[in-house]
C-alpha atoms as a PDB file:
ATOM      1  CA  UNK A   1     -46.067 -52.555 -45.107  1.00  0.00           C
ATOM      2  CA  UNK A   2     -45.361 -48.712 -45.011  1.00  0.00           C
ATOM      3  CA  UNK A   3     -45.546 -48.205 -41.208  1.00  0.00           C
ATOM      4  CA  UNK A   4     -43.741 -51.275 -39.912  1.00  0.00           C
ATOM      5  CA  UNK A   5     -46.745 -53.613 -38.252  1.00  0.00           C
ATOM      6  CA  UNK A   6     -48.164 -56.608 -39.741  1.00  0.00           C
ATOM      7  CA  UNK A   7     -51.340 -57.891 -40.317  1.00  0.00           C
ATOM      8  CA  UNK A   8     -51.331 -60.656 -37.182  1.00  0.00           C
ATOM      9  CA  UNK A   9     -50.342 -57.618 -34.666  1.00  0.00           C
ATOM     10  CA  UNK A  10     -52.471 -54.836 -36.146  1.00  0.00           C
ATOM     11  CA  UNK A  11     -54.732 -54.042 -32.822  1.00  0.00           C
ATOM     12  CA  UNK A  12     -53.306 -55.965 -30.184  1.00  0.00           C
ATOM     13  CA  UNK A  13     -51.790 -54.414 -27.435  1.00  0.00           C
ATOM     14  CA  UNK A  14     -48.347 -54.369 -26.258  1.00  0.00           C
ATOM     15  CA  UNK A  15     -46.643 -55.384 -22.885  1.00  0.00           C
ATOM     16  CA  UNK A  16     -47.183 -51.446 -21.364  1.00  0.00           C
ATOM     17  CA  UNK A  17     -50.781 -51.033 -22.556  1.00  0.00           C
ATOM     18  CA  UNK A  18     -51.478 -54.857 -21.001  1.00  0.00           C
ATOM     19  CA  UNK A  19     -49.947 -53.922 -17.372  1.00  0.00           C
ATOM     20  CA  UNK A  20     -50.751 -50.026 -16.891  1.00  0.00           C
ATOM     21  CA  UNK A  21     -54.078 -50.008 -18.774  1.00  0.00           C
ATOM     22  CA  UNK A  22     -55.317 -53.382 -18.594  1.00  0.00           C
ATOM     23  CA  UNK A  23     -55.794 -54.153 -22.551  1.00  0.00           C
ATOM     24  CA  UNK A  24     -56.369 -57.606 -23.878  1.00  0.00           C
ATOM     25  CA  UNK A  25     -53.249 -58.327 -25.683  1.00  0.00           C
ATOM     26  CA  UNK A  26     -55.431 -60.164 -27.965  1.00  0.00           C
ATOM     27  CA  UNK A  27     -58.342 -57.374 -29.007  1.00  0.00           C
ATOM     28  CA  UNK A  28     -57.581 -54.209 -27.005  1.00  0.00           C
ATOM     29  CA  UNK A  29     -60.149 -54.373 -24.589  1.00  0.00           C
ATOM     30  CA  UNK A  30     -60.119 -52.797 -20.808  1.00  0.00           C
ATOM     31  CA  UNK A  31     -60.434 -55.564 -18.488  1.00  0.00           C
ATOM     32  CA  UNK A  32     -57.347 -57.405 -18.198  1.00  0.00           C
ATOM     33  CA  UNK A  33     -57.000 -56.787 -14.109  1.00  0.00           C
ATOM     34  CA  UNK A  34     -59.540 -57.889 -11.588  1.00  0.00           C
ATOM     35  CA  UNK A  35     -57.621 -55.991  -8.402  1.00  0.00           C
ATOM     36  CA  UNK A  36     -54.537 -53.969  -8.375  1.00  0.00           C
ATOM     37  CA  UNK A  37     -52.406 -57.013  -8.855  1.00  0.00           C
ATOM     38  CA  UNK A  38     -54.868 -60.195 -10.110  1.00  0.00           C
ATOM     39  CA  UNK A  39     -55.963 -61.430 -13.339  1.00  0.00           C
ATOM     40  CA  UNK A  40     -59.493 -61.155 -14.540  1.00  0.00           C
ATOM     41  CA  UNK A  41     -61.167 -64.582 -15.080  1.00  0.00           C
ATOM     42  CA  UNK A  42     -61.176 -63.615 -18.841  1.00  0.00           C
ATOM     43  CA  UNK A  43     -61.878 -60.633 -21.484  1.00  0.00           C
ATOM     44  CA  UNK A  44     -65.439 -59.915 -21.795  1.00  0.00           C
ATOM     45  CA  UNK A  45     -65.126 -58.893 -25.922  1.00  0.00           C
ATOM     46  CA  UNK A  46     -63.077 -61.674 -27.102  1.00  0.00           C
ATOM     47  CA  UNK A  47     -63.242 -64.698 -24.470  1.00  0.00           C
ATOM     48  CA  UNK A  48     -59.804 -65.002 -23.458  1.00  0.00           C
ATOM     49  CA  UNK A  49     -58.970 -66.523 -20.427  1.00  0.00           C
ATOM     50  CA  UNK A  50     -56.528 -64.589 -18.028  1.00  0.00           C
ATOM     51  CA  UNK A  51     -56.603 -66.416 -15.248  1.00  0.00           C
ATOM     52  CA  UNK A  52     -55.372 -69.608 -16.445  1.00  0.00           C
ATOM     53  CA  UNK A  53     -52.563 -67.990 -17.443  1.00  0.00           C
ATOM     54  CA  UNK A  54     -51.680 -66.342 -14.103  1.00  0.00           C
ATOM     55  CA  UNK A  55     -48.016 -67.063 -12.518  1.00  0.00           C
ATOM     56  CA  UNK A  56     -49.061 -68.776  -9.613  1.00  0.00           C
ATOM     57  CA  UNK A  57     -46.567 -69.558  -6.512  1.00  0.00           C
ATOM     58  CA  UNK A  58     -43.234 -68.424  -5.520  1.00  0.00           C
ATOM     59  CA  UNK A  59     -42.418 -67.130  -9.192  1.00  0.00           C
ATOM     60  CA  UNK A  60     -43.290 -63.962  -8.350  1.00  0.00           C
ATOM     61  CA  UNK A  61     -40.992 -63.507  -5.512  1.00  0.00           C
ATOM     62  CA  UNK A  62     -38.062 -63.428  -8.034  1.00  0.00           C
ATOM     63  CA  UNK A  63     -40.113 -59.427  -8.860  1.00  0.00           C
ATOM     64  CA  UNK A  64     -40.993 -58.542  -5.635  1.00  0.00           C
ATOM     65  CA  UNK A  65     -37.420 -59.395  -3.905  1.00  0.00           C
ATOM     66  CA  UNK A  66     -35.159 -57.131  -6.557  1.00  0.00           C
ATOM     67  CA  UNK A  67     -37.807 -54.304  -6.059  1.00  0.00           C
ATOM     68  CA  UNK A  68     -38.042 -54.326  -2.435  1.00  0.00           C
ATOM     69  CA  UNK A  69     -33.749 -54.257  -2.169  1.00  0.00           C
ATOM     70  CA  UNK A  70     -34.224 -51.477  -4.209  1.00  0.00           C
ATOM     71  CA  UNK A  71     -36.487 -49.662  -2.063  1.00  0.00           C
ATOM     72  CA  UNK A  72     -34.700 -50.235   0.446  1.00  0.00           C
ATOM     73  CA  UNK A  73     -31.303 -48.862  -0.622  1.00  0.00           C
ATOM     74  CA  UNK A  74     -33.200 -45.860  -1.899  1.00  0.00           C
ATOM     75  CA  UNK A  75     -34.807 -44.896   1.662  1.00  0.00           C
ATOM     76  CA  UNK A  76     -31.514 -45.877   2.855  1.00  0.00           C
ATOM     77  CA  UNK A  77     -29.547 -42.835   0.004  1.00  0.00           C
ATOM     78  CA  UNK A  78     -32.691 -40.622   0.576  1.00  0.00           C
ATOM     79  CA  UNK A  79     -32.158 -40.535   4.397  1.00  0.00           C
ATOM     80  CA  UNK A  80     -28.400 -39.869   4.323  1.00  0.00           C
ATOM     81  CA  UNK A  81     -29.173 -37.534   1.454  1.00  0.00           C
ATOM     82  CA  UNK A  82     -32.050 -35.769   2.717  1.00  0.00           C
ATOM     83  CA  UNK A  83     -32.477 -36.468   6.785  1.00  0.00           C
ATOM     84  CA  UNK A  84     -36.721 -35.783   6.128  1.00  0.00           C
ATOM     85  CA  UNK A  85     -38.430 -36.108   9.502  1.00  0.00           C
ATOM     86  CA  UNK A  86     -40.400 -39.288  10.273  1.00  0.00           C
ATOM     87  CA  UNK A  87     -43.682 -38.748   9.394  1.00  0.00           C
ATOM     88  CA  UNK A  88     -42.419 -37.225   6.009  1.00  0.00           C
ATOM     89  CA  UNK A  89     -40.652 -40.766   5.315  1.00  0.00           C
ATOM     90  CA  UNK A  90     -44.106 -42.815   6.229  1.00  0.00           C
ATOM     91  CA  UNK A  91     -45.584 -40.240   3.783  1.00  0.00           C
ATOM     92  CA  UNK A  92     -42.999 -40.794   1.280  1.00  0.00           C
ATOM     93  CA  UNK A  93     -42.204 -44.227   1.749  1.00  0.00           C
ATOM     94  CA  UNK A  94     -46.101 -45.049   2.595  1.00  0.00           C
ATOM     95  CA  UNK A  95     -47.216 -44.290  -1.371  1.00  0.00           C
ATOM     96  CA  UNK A  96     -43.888 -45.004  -3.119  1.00  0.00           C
ATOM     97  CA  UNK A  97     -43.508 -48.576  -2.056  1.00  0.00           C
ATOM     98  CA  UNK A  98     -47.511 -49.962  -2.767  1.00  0.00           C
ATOM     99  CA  UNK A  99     -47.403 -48.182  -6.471  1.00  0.00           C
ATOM    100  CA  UNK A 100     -43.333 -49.550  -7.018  1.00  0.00           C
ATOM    101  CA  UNK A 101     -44.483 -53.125  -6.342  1.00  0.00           C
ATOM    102  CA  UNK A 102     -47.953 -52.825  -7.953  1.00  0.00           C
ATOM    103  CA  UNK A 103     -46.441 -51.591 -10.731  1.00  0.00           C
ATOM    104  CA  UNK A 104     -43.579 -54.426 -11.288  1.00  0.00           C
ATOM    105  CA  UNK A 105     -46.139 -57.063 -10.524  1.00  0.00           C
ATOM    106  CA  UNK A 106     -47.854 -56.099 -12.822  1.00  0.00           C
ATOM    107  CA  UNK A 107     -45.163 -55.622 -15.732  1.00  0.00           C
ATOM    108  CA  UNK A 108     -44.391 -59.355 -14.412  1.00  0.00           C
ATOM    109  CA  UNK A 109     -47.852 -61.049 -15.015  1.00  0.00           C
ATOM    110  CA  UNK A 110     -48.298 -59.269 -18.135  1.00  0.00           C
ATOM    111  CA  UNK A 111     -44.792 -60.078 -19.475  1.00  0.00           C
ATOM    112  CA  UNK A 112     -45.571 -63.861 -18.085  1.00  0.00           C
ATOM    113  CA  UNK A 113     -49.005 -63.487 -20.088  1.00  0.00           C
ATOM    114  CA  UNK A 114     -48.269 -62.138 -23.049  1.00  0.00           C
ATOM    115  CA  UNK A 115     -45.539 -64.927 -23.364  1.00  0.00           C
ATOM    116  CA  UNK A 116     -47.342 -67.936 -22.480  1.00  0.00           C
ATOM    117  CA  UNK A 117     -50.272 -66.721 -24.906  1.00  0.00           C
ATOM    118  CA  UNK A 118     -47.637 -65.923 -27.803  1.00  0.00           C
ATOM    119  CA  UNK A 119     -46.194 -69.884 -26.763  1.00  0.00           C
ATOM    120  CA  UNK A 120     -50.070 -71.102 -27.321  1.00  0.00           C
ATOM    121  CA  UNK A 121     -50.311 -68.798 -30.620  1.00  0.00           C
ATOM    122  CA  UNK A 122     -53.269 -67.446 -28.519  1.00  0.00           C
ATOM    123  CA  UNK A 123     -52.012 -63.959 -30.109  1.00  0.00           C
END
């Protein structure tokens, strides 16, 4: 094919689209996130089923631990960096570290979706 995608991944949405946006990966839809870090039960277009594919347990801590060091060490550089005043820190630190971990939870169940799905040939 002239522009590089093939006929079984024409449509489907990749691992970004999935965890910012909340596309299927298997037909594009919106839908894919019930709260800021859960599942939805399943697609409403095509009928897949999310949930049954969510990580479940302490799998997710191997995400969460790596990002929090990191925040950590970076409030830590800021501070010697910077010296803000307190409430400019909770400010800061208050918005940063919610949308950080939302964020790589999210890249994480996606990923962990995508791949068990591409395991079942559900995509």
């Amino acid at each position: 094919m002239p522009n590089g995608d093939s006929q079984d991944t024409k449509g489907q949405s990749g691992l970004t689209a999935t965890a910012l946006f909340g596309l299927c990966p298997r037909c594009a839809a919106k839908g894919v996130w019930a709260g800021l870090g859960a599942l939805a039960e399943r697609c409403a277009v095509c009928g897949l089923e999310f949930e049954r594919y969510e990580p479940r347990g302490r799998g997710m801590y191997l995400v969460v631990l790596p990002v929090t060091v990191l925040l950590v060490l970076s409030a830590l550089k800021l501070d010697d960096m910077v010296q803000l005043p307190v409430w400019a820190l909770i400010a800061v630190w208050g918005v940063l570290v919610p949308l950080v971990v939302t964020v790589a939870l999210r890249f994480a169940k996606a990923a962990a979706l995508m791949a068990r799905l591409e395991k079942e040939g559900m995509i």
